[in-house]
PDB file of N, CA and C in Angstrom:
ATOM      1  N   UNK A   1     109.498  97.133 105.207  1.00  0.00           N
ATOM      2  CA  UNK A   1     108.370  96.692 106.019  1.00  0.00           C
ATOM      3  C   UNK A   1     107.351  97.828 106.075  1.00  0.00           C
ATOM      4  N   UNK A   2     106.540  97.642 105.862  1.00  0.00           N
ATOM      5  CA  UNK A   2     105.107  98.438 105.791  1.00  0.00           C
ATOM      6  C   UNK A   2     104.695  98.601 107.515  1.00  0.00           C
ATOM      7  N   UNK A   3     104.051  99.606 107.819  1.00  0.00           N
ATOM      8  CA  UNK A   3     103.477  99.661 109.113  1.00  0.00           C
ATOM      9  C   UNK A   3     102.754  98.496 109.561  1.00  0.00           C
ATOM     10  N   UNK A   4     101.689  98.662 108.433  1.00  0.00           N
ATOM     11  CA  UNK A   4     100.824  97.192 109.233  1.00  0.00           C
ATOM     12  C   UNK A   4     101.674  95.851 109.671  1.00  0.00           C
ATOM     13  N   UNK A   5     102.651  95.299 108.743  1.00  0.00           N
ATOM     14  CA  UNK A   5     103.407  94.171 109.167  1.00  0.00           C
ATOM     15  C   UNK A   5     104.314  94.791 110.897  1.00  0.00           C
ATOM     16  N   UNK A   6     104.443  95.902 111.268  1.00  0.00           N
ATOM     17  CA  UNK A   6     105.081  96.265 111.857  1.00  0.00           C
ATOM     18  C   UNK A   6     104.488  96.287 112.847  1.00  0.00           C
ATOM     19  N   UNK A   7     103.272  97.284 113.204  1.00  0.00           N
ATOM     20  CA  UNK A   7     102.385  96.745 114.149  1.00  0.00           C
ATOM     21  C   UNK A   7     101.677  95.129 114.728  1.00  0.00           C
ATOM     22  N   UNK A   8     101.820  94.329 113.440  1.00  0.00           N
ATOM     23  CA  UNK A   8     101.318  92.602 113.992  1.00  0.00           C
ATOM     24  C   UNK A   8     102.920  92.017 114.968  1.00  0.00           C
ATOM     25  N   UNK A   9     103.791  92.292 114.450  1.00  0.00           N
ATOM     26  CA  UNK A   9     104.766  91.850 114.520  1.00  0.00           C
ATOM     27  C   UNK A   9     105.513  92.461 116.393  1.00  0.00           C
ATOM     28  N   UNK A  10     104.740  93.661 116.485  1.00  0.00           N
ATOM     29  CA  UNK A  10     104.733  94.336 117.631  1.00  0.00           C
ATOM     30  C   UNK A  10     104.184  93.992 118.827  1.00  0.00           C
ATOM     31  N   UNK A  11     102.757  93.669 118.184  1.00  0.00           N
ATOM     32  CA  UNK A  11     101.360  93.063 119.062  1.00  0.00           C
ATOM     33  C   UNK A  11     101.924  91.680 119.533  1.00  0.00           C
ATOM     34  N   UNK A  12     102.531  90.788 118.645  1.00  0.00           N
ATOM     35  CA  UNK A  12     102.736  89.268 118.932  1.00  0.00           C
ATOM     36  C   UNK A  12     103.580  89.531 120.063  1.00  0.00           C
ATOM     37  N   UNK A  13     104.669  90.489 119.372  1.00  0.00           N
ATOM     38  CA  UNK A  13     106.159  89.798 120.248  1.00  0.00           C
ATOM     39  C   UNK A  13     105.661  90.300 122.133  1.00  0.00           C
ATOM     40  N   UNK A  14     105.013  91.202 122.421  1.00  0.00           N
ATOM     41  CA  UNK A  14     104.317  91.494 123.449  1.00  0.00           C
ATOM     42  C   UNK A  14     103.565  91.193 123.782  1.00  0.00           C
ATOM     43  N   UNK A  15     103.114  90.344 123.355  1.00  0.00           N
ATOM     44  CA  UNK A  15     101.554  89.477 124.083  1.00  0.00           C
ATOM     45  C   UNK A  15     102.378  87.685 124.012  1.00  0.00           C
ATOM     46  N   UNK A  16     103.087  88.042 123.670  1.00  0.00           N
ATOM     47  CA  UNK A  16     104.019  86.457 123.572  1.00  0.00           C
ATOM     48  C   UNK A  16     104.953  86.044 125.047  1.00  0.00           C
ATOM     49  N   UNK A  17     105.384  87.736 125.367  1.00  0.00           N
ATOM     50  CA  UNK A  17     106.088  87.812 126.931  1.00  0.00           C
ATOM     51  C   UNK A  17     105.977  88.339 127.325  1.00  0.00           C
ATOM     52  N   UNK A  18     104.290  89.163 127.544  1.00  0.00           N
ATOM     53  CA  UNK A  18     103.927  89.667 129.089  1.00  0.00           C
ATOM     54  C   UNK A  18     102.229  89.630 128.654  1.00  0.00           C
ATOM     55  N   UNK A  19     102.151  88.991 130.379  1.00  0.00           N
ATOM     56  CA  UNK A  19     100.961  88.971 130.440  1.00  0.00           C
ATOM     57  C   UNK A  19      99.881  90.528 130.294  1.00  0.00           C
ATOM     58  N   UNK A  20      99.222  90.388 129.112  1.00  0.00           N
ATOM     59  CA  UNK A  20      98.570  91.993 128.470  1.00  0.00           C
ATOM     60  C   UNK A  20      96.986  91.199 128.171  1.00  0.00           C
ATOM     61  N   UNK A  21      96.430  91.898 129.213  1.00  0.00           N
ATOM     62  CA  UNK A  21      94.832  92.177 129.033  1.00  0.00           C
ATOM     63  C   UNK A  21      94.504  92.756 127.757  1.00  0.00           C
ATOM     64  N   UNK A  22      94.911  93.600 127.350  1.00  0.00           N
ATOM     65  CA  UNK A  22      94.377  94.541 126.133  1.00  0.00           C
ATOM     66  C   UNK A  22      95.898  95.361 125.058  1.00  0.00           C
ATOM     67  N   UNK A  23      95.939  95.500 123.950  1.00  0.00           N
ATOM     68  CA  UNK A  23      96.766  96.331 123.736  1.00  0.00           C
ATOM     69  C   UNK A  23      96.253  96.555 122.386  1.00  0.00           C
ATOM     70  N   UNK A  24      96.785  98.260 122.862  1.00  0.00           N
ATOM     71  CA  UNK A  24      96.185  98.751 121.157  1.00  0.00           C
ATOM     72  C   UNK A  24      97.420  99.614 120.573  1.00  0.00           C
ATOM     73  N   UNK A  25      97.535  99.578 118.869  1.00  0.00           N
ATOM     74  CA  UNK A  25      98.823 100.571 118.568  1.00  0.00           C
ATOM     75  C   UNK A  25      98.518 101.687 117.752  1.00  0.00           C
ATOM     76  N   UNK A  26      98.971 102.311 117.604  1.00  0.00           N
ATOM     77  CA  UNK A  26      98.655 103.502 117.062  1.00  0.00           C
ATOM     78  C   UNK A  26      99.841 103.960 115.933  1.00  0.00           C
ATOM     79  N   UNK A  27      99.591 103.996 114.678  1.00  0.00           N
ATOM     80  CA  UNK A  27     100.726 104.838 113.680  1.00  0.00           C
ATOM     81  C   UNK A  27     100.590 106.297 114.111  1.00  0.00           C
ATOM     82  N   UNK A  28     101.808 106.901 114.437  1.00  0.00           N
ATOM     83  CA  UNK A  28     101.666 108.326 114.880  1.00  0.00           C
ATOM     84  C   UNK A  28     103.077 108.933 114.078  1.00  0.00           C
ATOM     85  N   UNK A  29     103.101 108.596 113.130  1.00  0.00           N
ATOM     86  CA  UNK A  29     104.556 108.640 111.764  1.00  0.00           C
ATOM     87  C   UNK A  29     104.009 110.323 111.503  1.00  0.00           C
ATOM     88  N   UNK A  30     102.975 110.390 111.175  1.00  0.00           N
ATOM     89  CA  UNK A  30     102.763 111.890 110.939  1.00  0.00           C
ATOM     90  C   UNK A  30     103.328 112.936 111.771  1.00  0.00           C
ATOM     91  N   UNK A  31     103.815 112.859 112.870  1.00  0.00           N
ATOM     92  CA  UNK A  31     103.897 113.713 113.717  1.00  0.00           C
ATOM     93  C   UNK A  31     105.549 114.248 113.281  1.00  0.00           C
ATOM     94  N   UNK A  32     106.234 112.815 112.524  1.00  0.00           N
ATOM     95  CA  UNK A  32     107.482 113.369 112.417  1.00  0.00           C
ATOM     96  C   UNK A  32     107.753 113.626 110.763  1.00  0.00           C
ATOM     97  N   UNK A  33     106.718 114.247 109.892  1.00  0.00           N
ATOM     98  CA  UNK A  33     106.677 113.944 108.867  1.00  0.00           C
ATOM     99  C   UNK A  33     107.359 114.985 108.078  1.00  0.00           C
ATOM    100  N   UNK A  34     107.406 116.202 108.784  1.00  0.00           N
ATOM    101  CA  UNK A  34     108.519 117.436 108.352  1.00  0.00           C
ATOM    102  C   UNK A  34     109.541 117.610 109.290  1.00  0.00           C
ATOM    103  N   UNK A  35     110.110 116.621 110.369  1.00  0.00           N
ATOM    104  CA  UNK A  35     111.367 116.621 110.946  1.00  0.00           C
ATOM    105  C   UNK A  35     112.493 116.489 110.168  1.00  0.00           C
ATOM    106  N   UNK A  36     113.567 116.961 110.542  1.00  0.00           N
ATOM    107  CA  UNK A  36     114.935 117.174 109.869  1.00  0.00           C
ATOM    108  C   UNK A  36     115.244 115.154 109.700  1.00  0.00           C
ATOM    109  N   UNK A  37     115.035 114.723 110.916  1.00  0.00           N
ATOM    110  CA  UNK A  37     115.901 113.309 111.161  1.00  0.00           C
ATOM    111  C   UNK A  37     114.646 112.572 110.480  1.00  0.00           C
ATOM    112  N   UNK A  38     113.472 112.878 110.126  1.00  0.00           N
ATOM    113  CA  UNK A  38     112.562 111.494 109.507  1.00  0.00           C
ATOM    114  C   UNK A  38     113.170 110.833 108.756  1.00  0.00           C
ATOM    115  N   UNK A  39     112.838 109.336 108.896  1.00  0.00           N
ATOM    116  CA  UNK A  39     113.536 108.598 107.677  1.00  0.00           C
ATOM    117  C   UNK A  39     112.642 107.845 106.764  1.00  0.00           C
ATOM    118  N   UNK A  40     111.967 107.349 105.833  1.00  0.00           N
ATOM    119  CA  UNK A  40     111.452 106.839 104.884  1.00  0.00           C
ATOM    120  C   UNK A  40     111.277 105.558 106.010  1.00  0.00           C
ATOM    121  N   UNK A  41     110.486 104.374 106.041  1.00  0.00           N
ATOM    122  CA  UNK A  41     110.445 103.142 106.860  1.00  0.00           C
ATOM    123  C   UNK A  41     110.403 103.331 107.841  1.00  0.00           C
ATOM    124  N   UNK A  42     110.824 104.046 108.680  1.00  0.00           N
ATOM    125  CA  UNK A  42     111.073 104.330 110.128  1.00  0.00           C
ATOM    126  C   UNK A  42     110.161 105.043 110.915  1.00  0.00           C
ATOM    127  N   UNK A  43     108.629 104.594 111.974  1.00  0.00           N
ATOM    128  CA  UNK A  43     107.858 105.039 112.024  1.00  0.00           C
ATOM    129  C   UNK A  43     107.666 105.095 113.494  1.00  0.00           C
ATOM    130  N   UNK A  44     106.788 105.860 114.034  1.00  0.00           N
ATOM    131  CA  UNK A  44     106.267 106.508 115.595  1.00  0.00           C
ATOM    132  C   UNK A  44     105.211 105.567 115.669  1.00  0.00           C
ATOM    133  N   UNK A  45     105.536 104.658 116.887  1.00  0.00           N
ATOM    134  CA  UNK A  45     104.483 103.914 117.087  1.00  0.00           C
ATOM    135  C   UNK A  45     103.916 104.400 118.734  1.00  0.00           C
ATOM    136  N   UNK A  46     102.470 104.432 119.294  1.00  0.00           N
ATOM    137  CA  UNK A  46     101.973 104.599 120.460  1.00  0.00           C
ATOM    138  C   UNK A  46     101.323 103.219 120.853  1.00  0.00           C
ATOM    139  N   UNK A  47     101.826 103.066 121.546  1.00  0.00           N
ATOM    140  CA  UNK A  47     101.300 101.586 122.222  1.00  0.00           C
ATOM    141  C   UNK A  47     100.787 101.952 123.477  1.00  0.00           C
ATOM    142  N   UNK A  48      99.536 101.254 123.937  1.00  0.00           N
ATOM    143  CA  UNK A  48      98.543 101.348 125.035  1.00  0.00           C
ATOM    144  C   UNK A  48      98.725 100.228 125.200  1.00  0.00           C
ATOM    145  N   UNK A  49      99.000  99.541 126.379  1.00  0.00           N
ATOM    146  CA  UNK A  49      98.701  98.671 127.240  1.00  0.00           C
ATOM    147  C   UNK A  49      98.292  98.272 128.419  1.00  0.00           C
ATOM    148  N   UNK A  50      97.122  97.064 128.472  1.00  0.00           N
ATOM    149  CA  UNK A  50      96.662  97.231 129.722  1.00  0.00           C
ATOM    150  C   UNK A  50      97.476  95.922 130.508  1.00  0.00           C
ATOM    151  N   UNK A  51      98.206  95.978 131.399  1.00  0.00           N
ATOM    152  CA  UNK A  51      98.691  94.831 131.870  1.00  0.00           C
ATOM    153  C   UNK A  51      98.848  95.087 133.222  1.00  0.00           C
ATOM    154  N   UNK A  52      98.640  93.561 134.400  1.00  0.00           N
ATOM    155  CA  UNK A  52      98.791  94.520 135.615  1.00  0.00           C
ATOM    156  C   UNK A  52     100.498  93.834 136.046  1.00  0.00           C
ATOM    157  N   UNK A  53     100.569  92.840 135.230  1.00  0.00           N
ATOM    158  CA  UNK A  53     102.484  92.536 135.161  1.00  0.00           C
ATOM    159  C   UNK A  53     103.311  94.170 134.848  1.00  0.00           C
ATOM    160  N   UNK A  54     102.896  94.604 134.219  1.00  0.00           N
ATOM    161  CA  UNK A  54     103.887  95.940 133.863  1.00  0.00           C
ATOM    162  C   UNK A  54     103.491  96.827 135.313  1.00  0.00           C
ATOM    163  N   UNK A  55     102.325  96.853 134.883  1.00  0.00           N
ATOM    164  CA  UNK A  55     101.544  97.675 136.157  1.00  0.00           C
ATOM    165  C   UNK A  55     101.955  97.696 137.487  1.00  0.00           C
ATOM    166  N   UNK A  56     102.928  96.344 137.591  1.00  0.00           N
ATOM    167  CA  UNK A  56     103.559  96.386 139.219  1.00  0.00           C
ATOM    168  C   UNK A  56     104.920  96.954 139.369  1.00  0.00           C
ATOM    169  N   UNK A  57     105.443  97.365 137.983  1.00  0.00           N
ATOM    170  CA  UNK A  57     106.508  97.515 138.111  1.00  0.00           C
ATOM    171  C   UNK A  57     106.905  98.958 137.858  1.00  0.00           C
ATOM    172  N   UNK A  58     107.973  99.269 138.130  1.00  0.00           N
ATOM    173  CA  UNK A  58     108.093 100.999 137.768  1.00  0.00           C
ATOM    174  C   UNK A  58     108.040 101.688 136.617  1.00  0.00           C
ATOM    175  N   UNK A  59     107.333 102.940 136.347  1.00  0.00           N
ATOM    176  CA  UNK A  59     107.423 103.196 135.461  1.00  0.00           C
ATOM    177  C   UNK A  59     108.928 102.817 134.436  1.00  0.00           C
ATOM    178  N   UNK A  60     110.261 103.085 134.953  1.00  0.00           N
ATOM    179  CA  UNK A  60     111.513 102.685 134.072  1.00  0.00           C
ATOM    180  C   UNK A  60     111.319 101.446 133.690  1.00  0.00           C
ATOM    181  N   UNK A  61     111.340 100.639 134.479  1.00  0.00           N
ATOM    182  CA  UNK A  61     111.312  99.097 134.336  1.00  0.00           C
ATOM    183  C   UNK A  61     110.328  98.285 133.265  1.00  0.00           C
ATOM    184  N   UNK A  62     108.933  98.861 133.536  1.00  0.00           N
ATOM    185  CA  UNK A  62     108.150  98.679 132.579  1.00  0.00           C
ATOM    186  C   UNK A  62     108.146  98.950 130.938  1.00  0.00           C
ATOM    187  N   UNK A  63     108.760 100.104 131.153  1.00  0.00           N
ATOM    188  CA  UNK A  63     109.495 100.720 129.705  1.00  0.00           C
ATOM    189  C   UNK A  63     110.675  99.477 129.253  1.00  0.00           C
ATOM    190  N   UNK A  64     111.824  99.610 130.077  1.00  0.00           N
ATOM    191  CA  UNK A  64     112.778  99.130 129.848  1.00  0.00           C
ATOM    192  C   UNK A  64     112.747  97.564 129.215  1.00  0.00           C
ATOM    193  N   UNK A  65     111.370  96.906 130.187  1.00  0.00           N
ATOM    194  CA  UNK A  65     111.038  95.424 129.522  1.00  0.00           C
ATOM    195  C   UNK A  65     110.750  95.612 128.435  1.00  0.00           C
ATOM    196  N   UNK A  66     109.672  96.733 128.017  1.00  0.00           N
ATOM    197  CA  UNK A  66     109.215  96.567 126.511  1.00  0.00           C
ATOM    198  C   UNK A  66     110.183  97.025 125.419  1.00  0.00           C
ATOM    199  N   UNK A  67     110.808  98.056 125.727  1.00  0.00           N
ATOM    200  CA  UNK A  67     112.582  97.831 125.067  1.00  0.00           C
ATOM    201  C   UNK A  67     112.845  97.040 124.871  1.00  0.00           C
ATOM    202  N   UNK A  68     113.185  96.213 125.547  1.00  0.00           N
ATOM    203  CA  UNK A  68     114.207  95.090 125.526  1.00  0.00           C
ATOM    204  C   UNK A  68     113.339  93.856 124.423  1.00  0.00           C
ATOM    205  N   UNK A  69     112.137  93.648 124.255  1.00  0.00           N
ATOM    206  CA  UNK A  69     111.665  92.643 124.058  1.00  0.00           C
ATOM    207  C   UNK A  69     111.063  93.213 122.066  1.00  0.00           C
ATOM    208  N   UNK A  70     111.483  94.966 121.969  1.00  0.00           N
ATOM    209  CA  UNK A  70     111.514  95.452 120.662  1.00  0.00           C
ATOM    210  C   UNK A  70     112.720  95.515 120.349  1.00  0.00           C
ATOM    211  N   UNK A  71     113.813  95.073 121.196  1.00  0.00           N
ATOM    212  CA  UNK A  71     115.611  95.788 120.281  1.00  0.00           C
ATOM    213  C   UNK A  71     115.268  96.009 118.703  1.00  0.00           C
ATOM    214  N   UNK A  72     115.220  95.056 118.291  1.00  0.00           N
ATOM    215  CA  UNK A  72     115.165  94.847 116.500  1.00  0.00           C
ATOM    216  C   UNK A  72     114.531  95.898 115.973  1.00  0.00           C
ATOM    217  N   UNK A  73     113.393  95.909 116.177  1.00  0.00           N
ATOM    218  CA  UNK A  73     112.505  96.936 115.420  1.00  0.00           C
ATOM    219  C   UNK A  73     112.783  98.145 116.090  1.00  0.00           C
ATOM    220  N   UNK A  74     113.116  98.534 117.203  1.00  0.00           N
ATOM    221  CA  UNK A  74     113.467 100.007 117.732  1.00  0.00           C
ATOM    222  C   UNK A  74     114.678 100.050 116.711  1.00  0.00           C
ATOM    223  N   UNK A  75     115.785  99.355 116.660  1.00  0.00           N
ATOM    224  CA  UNK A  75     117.059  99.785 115.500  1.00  0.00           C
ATOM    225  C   UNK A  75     116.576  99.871 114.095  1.00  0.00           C
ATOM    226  N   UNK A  76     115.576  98.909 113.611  1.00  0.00           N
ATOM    227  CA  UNK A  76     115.384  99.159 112.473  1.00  0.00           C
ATOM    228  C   UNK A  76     114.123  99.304 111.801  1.00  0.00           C
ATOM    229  N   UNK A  77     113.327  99.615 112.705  1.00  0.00           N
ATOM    230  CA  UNK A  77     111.674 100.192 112.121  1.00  0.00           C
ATOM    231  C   UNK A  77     111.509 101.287 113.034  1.00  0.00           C
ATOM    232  N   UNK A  78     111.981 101.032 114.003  1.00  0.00           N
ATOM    233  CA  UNK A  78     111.008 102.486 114.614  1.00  0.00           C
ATOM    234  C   UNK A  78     111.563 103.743 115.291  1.00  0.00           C
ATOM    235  N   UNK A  79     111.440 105.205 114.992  1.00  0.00           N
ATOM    236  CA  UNK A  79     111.891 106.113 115.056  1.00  0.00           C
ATOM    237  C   UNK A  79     111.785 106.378 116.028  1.00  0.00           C
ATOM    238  N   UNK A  80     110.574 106.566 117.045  1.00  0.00           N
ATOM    239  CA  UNK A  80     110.263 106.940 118.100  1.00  0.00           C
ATOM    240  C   UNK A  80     108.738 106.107 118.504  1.00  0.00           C
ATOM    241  N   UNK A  81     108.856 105.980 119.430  1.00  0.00           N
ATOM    242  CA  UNK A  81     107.610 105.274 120.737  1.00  0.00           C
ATOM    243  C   UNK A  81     107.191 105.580 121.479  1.00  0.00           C
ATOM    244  N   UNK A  82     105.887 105.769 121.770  1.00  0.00           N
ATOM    245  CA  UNK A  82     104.955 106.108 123.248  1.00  0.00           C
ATOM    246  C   UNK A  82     104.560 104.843 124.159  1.00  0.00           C
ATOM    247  N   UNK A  83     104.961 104.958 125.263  1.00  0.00           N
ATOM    248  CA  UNK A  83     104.094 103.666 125.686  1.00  0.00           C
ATOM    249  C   UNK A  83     103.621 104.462 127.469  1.00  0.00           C
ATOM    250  N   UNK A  84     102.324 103.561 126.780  1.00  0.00           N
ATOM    251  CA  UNK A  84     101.087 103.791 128.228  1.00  0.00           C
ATOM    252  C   UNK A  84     100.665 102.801 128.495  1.00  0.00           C
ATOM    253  N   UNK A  85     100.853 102.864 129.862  1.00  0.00           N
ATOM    254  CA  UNK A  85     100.373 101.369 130.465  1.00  0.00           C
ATOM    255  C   UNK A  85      99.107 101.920 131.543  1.00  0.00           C
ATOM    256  N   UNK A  86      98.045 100.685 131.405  1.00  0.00           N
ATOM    257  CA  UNK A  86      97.342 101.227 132.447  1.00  0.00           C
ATOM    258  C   UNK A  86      96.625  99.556 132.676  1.00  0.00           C
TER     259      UNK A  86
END
């Protein structure tokens, strides 16, 4: 899977189950590009979101939903994640 399919596939599944005013993603793969653990496919995504559903909830919780609603691609596309909610 290529980033771009990775990011659409990101955008949907989160705008599919939570209400999100705005969201933007960011490839940030460079950052791990001379790490020992990088893996080929496996990429740093930063996600901005504006939602005031997340927004009510705690920082853990808010995380933890958007976990839960990436399992798949956190095991098998993505190395590491930022997420900002505002």
């Amino acid at each position: 899977m290529d980033i771009n399919e990775l990011i659409a596939i990101v955008k949907k599944k989160l705008t599919n189950q939570i209400d999100i005013k705005s969201i933007k993603i960011e490839d940030k793969s460079f950052l791990h590009k001379n790490h020992a653990g990088n893996q080929e496919g496996r990429y740093h995504l930063k996600i901005i979101l504006s939602s005031s559903q997340l927004k009510a909830l705690s920082r853990i919780e808010s995380n933890k939903r958007v976990y839960k609603i990436l399992d798949k691609e956190l095991k098998e596309y993505i190395h590491s994640i930022q997420i900002l909610i505002t």
